[in-house]
C-alpha atoms as a PDB file:
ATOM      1  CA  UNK A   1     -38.151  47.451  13.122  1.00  0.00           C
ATOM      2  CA  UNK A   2     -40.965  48.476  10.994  1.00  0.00           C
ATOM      3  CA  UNK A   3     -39.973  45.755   8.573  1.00  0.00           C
ATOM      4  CA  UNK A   4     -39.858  43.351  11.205  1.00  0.00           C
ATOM      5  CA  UNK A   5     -43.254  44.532  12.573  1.00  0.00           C
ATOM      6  CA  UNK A   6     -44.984  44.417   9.380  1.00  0.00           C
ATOM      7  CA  UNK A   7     -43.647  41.002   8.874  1.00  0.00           C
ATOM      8  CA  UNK A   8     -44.737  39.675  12.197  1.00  0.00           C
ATOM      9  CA  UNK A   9     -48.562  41.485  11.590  1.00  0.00           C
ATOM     10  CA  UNK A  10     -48.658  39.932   8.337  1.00  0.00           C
ATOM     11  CA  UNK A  11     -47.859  36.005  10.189  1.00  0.00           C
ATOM     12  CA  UNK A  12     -50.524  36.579  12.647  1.00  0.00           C
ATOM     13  CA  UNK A  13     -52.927  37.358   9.446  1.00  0.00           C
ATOM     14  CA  UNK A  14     -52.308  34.472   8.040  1.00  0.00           C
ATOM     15  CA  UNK A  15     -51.979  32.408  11.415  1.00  0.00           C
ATOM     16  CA  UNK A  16     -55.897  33.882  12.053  1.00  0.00           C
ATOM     17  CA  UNK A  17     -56.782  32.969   8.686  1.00  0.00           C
ATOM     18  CA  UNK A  18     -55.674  29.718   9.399  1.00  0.00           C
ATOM     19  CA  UNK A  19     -57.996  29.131  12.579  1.00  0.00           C
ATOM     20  CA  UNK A  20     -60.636  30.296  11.189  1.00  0.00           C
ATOM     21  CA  UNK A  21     -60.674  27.856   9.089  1.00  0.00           C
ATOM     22  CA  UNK A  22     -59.607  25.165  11.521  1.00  0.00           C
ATOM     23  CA  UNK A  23     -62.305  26.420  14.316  1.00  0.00           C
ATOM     24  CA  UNK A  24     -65.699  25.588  13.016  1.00  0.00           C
ATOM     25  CA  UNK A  25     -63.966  22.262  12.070  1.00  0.00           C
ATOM     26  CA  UNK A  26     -62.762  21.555  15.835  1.00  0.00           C
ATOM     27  CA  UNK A  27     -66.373  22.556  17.168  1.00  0.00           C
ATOM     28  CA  UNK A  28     -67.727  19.832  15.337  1.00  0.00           C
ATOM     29  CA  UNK A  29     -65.204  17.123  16.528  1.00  0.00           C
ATOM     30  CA  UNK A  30     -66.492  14.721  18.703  1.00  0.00           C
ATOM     31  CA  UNK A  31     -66.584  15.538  22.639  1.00  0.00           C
ATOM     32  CA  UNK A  32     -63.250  14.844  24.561  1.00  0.00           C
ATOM     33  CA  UNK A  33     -62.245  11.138  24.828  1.00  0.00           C
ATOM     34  CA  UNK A  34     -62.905  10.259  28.602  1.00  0.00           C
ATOM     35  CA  UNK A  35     -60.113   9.684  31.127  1.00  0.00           C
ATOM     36  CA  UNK A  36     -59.991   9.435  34.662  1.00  0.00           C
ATOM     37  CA  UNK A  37     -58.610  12.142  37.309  1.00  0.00           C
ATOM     38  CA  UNK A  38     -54.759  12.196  37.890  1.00  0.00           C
ATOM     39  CA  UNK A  39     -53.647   9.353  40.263  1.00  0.00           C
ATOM     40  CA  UNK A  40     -53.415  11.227  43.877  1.00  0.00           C
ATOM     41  CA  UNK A  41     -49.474  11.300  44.612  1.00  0.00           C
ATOM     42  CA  UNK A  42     -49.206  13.763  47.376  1.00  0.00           C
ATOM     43  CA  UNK A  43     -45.645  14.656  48.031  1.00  0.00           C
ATOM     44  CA  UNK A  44     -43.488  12.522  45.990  1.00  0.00           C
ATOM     45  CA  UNK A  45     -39.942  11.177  47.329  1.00  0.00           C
ATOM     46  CA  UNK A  46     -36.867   8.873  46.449  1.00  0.00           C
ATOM     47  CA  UNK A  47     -38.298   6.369  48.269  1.00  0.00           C
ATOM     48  CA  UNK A  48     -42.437   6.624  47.350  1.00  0.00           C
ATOM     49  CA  UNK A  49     -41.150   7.112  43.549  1.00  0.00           C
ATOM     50  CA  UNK A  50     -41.729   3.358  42.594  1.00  0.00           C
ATOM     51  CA  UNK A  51     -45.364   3.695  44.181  1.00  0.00           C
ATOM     52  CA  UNK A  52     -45.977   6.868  41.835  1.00  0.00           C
ATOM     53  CA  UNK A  53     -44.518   5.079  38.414  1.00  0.00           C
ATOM     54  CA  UNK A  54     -47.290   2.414  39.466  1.00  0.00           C
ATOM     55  CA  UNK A  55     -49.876   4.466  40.487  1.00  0.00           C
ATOM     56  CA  UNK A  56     -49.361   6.393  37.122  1.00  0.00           C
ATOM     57  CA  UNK A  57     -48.976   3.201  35.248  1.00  0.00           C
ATOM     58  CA  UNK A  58     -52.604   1.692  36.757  1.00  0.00           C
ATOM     59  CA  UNK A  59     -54.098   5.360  35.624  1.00  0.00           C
ATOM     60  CA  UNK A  60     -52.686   5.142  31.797  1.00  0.00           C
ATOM     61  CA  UNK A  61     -54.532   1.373  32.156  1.00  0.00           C
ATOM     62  CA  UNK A  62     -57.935   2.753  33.213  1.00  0.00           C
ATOM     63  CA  UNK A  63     -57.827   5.777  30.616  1.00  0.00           C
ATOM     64  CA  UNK A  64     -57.309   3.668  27.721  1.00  0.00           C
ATOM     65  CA  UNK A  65     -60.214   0.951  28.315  1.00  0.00           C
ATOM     66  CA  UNK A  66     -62.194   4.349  28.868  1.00  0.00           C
ATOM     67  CA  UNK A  67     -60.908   5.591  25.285  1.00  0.00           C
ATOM     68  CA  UNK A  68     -61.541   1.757  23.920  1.00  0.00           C
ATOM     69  CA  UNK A  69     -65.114   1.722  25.345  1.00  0.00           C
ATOM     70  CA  UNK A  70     -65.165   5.313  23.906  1.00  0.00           C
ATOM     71  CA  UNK A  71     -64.185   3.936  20.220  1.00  0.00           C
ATOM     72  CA  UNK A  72     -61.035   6.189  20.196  1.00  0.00           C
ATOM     73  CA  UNK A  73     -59.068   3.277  19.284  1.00  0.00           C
ATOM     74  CA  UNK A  74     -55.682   4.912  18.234  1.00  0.00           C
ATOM     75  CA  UNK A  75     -55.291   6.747  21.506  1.00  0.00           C
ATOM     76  CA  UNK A  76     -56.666   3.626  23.443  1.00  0.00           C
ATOM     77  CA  UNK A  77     -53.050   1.981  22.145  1.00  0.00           C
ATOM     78  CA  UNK A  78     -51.159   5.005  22.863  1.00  0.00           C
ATOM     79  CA  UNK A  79     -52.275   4.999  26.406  1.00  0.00           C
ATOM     80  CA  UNK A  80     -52.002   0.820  26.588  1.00  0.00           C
ATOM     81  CA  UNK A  81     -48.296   1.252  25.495  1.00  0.00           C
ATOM     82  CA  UNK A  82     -47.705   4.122  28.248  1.00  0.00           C
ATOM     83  CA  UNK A  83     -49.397   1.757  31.056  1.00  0.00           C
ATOM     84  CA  UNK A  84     -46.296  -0.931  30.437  1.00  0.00           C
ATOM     85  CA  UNK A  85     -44.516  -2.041  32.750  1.00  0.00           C
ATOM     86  CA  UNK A  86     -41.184  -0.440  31.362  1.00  0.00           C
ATOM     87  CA  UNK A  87     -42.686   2.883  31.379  1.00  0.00           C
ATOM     88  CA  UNK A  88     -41.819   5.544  34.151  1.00  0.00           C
ATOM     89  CA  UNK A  89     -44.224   8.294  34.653  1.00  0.00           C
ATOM     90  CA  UNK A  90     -43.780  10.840  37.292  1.00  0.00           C
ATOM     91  CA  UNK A  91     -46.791  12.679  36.358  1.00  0.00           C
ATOM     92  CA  UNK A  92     -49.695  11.031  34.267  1.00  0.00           C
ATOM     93  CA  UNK A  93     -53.078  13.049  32.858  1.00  0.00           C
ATOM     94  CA  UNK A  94     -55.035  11.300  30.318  1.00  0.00           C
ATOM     95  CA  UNK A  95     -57.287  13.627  30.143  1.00  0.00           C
ATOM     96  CA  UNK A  96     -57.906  16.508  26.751  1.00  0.00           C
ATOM     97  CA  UNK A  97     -54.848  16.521  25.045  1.00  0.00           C
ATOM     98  CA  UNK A  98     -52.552  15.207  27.898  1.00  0.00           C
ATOM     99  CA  UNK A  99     -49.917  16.095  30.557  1.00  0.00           C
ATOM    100  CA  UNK A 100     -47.348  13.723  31.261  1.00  0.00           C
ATOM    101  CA  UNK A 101     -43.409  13.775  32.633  1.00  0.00           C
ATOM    102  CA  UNK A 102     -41.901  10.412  31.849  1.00  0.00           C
ATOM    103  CA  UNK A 103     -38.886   9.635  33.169  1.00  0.00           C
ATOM    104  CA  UNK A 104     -35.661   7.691  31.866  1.00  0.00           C
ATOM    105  CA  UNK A 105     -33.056   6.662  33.794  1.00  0.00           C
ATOM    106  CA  UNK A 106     -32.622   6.135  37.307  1.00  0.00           C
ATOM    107  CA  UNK A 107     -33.880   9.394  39.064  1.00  0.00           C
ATOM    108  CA  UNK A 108     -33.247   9.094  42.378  1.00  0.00           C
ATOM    109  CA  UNK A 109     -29.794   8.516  41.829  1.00  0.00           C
ATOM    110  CA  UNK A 110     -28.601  10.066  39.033  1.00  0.00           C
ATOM    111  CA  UNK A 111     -26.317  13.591  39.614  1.00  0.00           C
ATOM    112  CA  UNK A 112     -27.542  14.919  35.733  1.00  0.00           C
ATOM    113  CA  UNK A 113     -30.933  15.525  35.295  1.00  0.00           C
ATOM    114  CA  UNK A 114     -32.175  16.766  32.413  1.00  0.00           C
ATOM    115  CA  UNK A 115     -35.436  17.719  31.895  1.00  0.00           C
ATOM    116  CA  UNK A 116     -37.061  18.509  28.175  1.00  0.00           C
ATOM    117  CA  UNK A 117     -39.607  20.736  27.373  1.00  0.00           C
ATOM    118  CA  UNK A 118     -41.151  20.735  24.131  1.00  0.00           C
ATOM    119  CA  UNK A 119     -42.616  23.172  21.653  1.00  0.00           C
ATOM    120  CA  UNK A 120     -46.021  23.463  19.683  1.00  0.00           C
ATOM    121  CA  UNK A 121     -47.972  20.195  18.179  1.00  0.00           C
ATOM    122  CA  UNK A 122     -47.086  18.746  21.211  1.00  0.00           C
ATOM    123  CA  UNK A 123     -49.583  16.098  23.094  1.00  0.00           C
ATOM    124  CA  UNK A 124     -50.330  12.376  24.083  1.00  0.00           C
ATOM    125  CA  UNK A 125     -51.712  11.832  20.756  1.00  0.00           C
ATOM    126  CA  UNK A 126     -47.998  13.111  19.328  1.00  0.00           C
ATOM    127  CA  UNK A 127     -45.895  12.164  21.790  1.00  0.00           C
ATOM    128  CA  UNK A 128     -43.305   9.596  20.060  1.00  0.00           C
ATOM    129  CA  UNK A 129     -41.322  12.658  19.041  1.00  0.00           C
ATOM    130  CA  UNK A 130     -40.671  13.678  22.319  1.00  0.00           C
ATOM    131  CA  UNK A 131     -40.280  10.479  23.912  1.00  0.00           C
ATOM    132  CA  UNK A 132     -37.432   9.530  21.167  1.00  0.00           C
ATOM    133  CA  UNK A 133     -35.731  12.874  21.535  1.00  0.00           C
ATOM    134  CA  UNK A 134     -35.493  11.726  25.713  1.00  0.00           C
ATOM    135  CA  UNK A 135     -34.448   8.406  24.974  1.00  0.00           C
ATOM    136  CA  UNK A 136     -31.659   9.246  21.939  1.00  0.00           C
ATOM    137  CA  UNK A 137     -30.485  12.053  24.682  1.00  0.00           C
ATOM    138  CA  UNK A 138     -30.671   9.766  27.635  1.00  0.00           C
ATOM    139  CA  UNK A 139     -28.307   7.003  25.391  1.00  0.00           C
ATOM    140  CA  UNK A 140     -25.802   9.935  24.532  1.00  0.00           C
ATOM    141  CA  UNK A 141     -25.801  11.056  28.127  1.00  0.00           C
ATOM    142  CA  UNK A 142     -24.976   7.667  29.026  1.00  0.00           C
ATOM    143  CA  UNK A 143     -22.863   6.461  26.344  1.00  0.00           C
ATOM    144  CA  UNK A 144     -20.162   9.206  27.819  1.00  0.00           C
ATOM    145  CA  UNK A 145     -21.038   9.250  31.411  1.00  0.00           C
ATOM    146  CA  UNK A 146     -17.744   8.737  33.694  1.00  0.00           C
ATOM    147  CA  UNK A 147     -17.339   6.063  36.218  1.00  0.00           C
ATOM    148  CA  UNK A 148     -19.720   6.758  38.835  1.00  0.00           C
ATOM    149  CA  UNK A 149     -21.732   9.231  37.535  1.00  0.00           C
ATOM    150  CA  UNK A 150     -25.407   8.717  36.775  1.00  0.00           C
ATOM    151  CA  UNK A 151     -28.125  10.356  34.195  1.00  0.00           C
ATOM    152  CA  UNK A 152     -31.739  10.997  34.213  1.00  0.00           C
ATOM    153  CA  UNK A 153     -33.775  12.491  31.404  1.00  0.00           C
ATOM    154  CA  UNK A 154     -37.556  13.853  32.051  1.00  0.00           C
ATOM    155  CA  UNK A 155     -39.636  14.588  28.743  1.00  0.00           C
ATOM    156  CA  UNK A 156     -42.185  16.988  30.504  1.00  0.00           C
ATOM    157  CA  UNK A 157     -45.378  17.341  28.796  1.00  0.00           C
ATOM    158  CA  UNK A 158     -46.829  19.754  31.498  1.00  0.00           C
ATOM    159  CA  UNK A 159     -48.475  21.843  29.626  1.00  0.00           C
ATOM    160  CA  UNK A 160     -51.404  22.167  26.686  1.00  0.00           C
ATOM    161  CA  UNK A 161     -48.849  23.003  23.951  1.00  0.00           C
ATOM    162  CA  UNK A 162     -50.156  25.725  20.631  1.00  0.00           C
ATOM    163  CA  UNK A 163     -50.720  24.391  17.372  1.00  0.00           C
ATOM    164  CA  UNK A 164     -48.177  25.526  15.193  1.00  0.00           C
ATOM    165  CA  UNK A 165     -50.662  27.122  13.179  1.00  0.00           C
ATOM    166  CA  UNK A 166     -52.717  29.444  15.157  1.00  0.00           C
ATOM    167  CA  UNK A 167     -52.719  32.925  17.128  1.00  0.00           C
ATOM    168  CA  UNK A 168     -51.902  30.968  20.508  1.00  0.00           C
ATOM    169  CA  UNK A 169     -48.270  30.251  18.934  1.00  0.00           C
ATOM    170  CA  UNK A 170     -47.382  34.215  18.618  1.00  0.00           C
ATOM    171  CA  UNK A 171     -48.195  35.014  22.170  1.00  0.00           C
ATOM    172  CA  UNK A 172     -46.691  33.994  25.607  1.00  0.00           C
ATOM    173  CA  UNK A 173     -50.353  33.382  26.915  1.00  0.00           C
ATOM    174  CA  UNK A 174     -49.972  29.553  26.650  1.00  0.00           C
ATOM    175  CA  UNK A 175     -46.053  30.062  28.255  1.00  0.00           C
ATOM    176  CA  UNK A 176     -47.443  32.455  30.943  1.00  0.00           C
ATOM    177  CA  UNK A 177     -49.898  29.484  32.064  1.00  0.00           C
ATOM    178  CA  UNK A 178     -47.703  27.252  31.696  1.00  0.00           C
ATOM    179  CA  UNK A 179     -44.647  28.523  33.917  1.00  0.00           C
ATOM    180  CA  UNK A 180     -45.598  27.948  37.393  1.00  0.00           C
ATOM    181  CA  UNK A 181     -46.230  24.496  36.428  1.00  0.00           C
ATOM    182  CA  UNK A 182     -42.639  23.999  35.177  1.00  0.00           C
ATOM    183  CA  UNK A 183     -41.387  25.893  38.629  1.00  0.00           C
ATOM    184  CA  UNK A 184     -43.307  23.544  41.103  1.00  0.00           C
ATOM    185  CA  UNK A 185     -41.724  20.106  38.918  1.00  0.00           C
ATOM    186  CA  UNK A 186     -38.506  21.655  39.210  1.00  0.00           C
ATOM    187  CA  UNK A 187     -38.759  21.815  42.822  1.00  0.00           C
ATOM    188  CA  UNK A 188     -40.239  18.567  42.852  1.00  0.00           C
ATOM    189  CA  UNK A 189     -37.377  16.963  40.897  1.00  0.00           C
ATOM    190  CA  UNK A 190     -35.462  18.490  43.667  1.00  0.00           C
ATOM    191  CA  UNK A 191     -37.670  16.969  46.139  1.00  0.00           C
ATOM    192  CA  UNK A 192     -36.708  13.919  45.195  1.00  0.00           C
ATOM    193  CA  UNK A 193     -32.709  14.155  44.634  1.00  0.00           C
ATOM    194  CA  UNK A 194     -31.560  17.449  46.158  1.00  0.00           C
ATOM    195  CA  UNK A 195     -28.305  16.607  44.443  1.00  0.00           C
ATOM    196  CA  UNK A 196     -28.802  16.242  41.006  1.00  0.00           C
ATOM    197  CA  UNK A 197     -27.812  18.966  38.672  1.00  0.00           C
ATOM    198  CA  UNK A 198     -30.899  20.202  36.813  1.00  0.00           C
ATOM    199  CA  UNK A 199     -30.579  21.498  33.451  1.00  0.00           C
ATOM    200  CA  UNK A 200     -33.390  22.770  30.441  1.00  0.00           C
ATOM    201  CA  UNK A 201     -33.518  21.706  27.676  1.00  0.00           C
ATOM    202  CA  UNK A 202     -36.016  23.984  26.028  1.00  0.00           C
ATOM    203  CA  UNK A 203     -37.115  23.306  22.276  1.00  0.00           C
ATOM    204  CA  UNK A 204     -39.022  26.261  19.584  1.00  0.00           C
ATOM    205  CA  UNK A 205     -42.182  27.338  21.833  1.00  0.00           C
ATOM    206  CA  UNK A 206     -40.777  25.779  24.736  1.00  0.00           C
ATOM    207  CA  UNK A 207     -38.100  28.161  25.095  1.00  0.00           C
ATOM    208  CA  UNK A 208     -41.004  30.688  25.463  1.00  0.00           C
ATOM    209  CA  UNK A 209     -42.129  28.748  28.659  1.00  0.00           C
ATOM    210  CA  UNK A 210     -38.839  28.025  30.036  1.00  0.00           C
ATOM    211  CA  UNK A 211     -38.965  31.806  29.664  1.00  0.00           C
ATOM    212  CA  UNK A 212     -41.775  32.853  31.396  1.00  0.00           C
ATOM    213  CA  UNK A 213     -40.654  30.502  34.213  1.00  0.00           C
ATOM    214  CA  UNK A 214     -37.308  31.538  34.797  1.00  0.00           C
ATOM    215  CA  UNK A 215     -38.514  35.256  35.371  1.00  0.00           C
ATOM    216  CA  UNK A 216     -41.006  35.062  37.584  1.00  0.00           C
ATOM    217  CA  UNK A 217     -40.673  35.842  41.126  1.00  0.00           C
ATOM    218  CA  UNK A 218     -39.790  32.383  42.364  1.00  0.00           C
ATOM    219  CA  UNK A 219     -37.109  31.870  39.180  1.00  0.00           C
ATOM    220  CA  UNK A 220     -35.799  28.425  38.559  1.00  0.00           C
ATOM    221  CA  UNK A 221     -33.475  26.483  40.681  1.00  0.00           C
ATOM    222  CA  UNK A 222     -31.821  24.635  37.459  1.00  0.00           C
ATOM    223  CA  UNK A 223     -27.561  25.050  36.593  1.00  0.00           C
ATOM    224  CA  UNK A 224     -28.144  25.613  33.043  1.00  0.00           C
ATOM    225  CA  UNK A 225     -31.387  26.408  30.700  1.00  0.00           C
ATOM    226  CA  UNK A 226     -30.818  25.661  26.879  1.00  0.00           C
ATOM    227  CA  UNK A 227     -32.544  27.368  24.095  1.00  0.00           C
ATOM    228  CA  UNK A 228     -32.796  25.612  21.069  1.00  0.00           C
ATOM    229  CA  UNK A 229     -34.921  26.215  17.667  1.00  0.00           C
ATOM    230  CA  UNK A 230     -36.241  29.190  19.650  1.00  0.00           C
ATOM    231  CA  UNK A 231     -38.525  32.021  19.081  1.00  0.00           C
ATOM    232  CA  UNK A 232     -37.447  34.084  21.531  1.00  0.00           C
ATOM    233  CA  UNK A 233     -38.008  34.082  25.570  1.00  0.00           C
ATOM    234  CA  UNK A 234     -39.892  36.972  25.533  1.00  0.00           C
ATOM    235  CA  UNK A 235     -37.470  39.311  26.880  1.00  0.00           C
ATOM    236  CA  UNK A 236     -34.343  41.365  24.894  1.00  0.00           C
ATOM    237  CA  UNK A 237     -31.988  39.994  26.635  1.00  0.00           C
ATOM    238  CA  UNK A 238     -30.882  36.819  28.645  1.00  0.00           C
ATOM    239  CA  UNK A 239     -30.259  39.088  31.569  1.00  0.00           C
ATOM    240  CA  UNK A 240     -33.918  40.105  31.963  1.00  0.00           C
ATOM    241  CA  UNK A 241     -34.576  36.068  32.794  1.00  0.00           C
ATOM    242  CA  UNK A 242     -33.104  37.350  36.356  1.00  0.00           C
ATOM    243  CA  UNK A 243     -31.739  33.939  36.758  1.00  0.00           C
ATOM    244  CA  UNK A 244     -28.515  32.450  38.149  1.00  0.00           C
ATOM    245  CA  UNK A 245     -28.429  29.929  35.494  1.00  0.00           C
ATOM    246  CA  UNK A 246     -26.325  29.654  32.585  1.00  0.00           C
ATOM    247  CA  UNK A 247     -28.486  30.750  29.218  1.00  0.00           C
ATOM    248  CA  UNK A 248     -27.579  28.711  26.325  1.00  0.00           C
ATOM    249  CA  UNK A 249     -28.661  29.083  22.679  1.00  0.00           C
ATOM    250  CA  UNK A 250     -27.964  27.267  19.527  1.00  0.00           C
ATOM    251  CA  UNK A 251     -30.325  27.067  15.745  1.00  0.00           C
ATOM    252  CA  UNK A 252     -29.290  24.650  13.207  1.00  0.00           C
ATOM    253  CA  UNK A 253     -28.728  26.670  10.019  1.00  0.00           C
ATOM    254  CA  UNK A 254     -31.476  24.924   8.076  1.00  0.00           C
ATOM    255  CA  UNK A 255     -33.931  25.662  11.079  1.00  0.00           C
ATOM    256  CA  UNK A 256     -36.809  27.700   9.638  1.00  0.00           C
ATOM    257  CA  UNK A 257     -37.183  29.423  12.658  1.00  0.00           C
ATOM    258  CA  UNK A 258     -34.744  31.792  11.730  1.00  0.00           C
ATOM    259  CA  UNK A 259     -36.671  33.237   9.396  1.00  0.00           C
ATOM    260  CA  UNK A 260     -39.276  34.056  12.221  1.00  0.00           C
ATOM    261  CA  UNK A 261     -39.441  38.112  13.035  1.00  0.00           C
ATOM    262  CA  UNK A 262     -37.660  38.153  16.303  1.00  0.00           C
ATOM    263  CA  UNK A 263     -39.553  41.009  17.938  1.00  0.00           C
ATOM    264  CA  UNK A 264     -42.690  41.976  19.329  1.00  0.00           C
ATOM    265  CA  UNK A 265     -45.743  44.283  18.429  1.00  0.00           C
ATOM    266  CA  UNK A 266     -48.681  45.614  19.716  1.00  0.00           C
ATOM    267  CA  UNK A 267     -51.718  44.100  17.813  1.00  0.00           C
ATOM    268  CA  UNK A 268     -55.119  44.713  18.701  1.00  0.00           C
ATOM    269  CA  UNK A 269     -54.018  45.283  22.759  1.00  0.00           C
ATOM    270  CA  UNK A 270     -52.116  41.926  22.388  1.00  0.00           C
ATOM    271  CA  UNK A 271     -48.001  41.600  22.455  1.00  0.00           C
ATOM    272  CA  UNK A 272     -47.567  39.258  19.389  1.00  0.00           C
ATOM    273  CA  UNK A 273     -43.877  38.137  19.407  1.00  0.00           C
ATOM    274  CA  UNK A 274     -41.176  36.822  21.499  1.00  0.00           C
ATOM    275  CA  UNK A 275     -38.611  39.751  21.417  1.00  0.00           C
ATOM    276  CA  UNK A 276     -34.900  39.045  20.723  1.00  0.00           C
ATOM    277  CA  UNK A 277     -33.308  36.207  18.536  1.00  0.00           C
ATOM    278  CA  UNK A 278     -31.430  34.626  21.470  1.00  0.00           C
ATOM    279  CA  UNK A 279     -28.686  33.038  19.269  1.00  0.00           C
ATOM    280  CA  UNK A 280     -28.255  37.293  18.228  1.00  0.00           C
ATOM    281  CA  UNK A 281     -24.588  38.368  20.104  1.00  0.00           C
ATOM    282  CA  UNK A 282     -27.116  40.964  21.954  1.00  0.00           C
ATOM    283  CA  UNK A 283     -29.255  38.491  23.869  1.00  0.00           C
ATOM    284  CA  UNK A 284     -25.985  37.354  26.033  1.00  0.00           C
ATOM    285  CA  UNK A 285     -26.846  33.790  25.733  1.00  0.00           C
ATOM    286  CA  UNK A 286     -23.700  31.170  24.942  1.00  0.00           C
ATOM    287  CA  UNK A 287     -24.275  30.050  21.893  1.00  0.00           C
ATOM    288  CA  UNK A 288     -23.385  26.731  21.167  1.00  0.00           C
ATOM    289  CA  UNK A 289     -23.219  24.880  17.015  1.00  0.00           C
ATOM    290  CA  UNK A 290     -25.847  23.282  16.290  1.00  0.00           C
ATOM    291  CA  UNK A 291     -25.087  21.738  12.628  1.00  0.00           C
ATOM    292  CA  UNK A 292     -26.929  22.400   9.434  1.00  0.00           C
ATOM    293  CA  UNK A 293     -30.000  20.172  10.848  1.00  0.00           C
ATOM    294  CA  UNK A 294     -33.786  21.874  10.478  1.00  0.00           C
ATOM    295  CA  UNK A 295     -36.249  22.676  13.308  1.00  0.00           C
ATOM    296  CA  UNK A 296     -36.801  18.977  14.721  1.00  0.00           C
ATOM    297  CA  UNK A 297     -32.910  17.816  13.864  1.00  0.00           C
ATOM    298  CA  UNK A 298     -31.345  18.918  16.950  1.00  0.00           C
ATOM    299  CA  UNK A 299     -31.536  15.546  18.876  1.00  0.00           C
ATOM    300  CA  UNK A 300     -31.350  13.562  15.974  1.00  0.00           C
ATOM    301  CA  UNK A 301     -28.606  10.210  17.375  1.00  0.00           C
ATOM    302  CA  UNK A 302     -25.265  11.627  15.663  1.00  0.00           C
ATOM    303  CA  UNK A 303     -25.681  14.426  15.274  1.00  0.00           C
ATOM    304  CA  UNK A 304     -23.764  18.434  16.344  1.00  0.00           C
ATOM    305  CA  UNK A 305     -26.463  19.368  18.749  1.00  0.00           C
ATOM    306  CA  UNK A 306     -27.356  16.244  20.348  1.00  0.00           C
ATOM    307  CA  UNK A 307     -23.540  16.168  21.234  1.00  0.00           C
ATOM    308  CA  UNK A 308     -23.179  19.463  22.790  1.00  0.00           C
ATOM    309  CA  UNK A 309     -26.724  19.167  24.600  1.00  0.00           C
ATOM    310  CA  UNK A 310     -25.091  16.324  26.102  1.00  0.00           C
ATOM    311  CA  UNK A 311     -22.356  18.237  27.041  1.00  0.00           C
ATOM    312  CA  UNK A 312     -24.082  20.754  28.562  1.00  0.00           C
ATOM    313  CA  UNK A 313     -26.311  18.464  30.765  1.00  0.00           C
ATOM    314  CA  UNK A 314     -23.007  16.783  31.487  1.00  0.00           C
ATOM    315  CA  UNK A 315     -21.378  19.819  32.798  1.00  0.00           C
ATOM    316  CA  UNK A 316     -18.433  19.194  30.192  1.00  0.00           C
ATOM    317  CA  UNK A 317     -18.646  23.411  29.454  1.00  0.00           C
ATOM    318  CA  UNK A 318     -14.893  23.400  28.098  1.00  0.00           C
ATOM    319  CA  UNK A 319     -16.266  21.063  25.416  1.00  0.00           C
ATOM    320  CA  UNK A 320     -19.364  22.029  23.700  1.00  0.00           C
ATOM    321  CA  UNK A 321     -18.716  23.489  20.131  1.00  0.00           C
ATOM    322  CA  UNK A 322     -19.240  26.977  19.699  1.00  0.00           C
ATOM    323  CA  UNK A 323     -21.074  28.225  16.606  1.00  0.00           C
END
């Protein structure tokens, strides 16, 4: 454990040498790129959910002729491309480094729903990672769906996701914020299809928010949460998440996460560290293969994970490859 410790002091050294660095740069950048308030929703339902996609849609419109006007001409054809007509946002924020939750598939109807959440590096200006990931996930999910049975994936971008470098990306603080956010879009999702099976997927820092949510006084109303190129949860084991869902786990084997110290330390009054490896036989999560992939492999069309992800969301248990 001292090891471990030492090895976990030494990344947040180098993680604060690193911001230093990249701080006095930042303050120099140019103020934010203006973007209008959030569309006003209210209570969204199966049958107002067109009228939000729009709503949403006409918002992404009016934030990038702000960006255009602004001369931030990369992000102005980010945010054009999100106001098409094709696109499905449940929630839309073009505002700092973005919040979105776009939608594919038919959510009203479908019984699967899964809903992504990503890890660090994540944001509107970085987004096509995590909108391909949905989309290859969504095809899988319906490449094998039975006859009948409906899919819906979310790629939830609900939070202001850590740089990979940097002391935000060793503590929970970000996760912490971020969790009651992820609680009230669950029960939204619900909102809107009280039958539809809910599952997490939860990718690298993500995991540390799908985390924080599930153990918090309200938990999670969601069948299954998935862990995958994870950190840790911040708790030892998965029965500290004090939830009723099913705790899945799975790393690729060339995922350099592994070689993260899974623990945590007092530094400086802070806890750095996300406590137990959950693929580790101790955590108690079912750990599923995950192939020989690296950290952003794992829903890669083809491939070991994306198939038993699939199979989770699915509810096909008896079926997902164990590593």
């Amino acid at each position: 454990m001292r090891i471990r410790a030492g090895r976990l002091r030494r990344t947040l050294v180098a993680a604060g040498v690193a911001a230093a660095v990249v701080i006095p740069v930042s303050g120099a950048a140019r103020p934010e790129i203006p973007a209008p308030a959030p569309a006003s929703l209210g209570r969204v339902t199966a049958a107002t959910l067109p009228e939000a996609y729009g709503a949403n849609r006409a918002n992404a419109t009016e934030a990038a002729a702000l960006a255009e006007g602004y001369g931030a001409a990369e992000r102005a054809a980010t945010l054009r491309e999100m106001a098409s007509p094709a696109r499905q946002f449940l929630a839309f924020d073009g505002r700092g480094t973005g919040r979105t939750a776009e939608v594919f598939g038919d959510l009203a109807g479908a019984d699967r729903v899964a809903v992504l959440v990503p890890g660090s590096d994540t944001s509107l200006d970085a987004y096509d990672r995590l909108r391909s990931g949905a989309r290859t996930l969504h095809a899988e999910l319906a490449r094998h769906a039975g006859p009948g049975h409906r899919t819906a994936v979310v790629a939830w971008l609900g939070y202001e996701t850590p740089g990979t470098v940097s002391p935000a990306v060793l503590t929970t603080g970000r996760a912490d914020g971020a969790a009651p956010a992820l609680r009230s879009f669950v029960a939204g999702l619900h909102g809107i299809n009280a039958h539809a099976r809910v599952s997490l997927l939860c990718h690298s820092y993500g995991s540390v928010v799908c985390g924080s949510a599930a153990s918090g006084p309200r938990g999670l109303d969601v069948a299954d949460i998935v862990l995958y190129g994870s950190p840790g949860t911040g708790v030892d084991k998965a029965a500290d998440l004090h939830t009723r869902a099913r705790i899945w786990a799975g790393r690729g084997a060339g995922d350099w996460i592994a070689d993260v110290p899974h623990t945590s330390a007092d530094v400086f009054g802070t806890t750095v560290g996300f406590g137990t490896d959950p693929v580790a036989k101790g955590f108690g999560a079912r750990v599923f293969a995950a192939g020989d992939g690296g950290h952003s492999d794992y829903l890669k069309p083809g491939s070991v994970p994306l198939g038993n992800l699939a199979r989770i969301v699915r509810g096909d248990t008896s079926e997902v490859g164990h590593a």
